[in-house]
C-alpha atoms as a PDB file:
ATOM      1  CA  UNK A   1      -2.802   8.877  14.953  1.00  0.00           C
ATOM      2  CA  UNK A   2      -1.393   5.576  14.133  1.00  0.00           C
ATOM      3  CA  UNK A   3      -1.411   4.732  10.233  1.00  0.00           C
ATOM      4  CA  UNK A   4      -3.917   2.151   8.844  1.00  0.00           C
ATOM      5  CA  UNK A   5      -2.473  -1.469   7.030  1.00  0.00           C
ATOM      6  CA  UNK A   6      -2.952   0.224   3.756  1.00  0.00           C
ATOM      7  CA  UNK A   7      -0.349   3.192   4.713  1.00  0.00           C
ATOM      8  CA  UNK A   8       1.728   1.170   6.717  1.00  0.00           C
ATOM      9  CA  UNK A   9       2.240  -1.512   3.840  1.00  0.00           C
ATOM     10  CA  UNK A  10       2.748   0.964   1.497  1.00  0.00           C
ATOM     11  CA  UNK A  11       5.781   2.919   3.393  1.00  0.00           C
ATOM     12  CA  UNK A  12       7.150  -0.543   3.846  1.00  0.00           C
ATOM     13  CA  UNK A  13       7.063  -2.643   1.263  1.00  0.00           C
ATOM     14  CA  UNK A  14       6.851   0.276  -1.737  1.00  0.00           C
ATOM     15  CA  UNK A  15       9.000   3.152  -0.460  1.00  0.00           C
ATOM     16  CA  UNK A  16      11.812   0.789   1.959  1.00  0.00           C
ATOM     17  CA  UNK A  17      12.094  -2.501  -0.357  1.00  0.00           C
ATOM     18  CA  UNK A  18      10.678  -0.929  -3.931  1.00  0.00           C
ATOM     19  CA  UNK A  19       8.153  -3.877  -4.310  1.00  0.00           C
ATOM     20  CA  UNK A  20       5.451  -2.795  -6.579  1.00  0.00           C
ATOM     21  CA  UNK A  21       2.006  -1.834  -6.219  1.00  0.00           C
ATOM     22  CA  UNK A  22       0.769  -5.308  -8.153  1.00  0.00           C
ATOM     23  CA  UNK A  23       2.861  -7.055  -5.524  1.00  0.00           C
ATOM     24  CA  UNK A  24       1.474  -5.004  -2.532  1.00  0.00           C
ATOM     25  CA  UNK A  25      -2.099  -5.638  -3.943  1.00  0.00           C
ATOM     26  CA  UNK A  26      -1.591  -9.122  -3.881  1.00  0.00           C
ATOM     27  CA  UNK A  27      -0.246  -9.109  -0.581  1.00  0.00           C
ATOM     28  CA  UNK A  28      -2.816  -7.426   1.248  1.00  0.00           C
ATOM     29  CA  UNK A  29      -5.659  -9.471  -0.291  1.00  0.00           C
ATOM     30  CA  UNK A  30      -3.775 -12.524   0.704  1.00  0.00           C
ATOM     31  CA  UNK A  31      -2.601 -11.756   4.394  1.00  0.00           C
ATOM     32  CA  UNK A  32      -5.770  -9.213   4.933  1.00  0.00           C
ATOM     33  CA  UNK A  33      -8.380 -10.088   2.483  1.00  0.00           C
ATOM     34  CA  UNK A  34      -8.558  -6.854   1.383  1.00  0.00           C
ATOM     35  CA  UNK A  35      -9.185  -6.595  -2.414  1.00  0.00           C
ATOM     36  CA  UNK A  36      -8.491  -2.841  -3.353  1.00  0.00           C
ATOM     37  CA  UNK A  37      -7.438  -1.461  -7.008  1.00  0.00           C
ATOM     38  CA  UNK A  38      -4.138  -0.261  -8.293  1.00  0.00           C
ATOM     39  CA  UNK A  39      -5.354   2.833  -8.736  1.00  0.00           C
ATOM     40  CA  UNK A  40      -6.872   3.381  -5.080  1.00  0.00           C
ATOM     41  CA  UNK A  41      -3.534   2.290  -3.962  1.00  0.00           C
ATOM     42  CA  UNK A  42      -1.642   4.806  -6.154  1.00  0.00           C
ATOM     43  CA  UNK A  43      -3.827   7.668  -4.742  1.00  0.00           C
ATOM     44  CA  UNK A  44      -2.782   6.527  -1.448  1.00  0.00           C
ATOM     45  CA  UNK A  45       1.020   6.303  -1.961  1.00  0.00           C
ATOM     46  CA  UNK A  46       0.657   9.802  -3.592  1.00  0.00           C
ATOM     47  CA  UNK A  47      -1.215  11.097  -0.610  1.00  0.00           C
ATOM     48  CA  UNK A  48       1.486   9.292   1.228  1.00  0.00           C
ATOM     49  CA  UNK A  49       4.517  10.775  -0.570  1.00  0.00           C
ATOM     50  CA  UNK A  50       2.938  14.425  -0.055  1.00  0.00           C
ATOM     51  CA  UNK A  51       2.796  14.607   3.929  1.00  0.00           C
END
């Protein structure tokens, strides 16, 4: 199953170039339009970091 933007954003920018999550958030809702909270994107790293 191929990963969504979300997941695939969040292995690149957080986990390979240790950008943070304020920076990802503003990222996506610039280049996707998607407006999500910090917190939703925490609980997706941390589901990330566990598989």
């Amino acid at each position: 199953m191929k990963p969504d933007i979300v997941s695939q954003t969040l292995k690149t920018y957080f986990i390979l170039k240790g950008k943070s999550l304020k920076s990802i958030q503003r990222y996506l809702s610039i280049k996707y339009r998607l407006y999500l909270d910090e917190k939703l994107l925490e609980k997706r790293l941390r589901n990330l970091l566990t598989q």
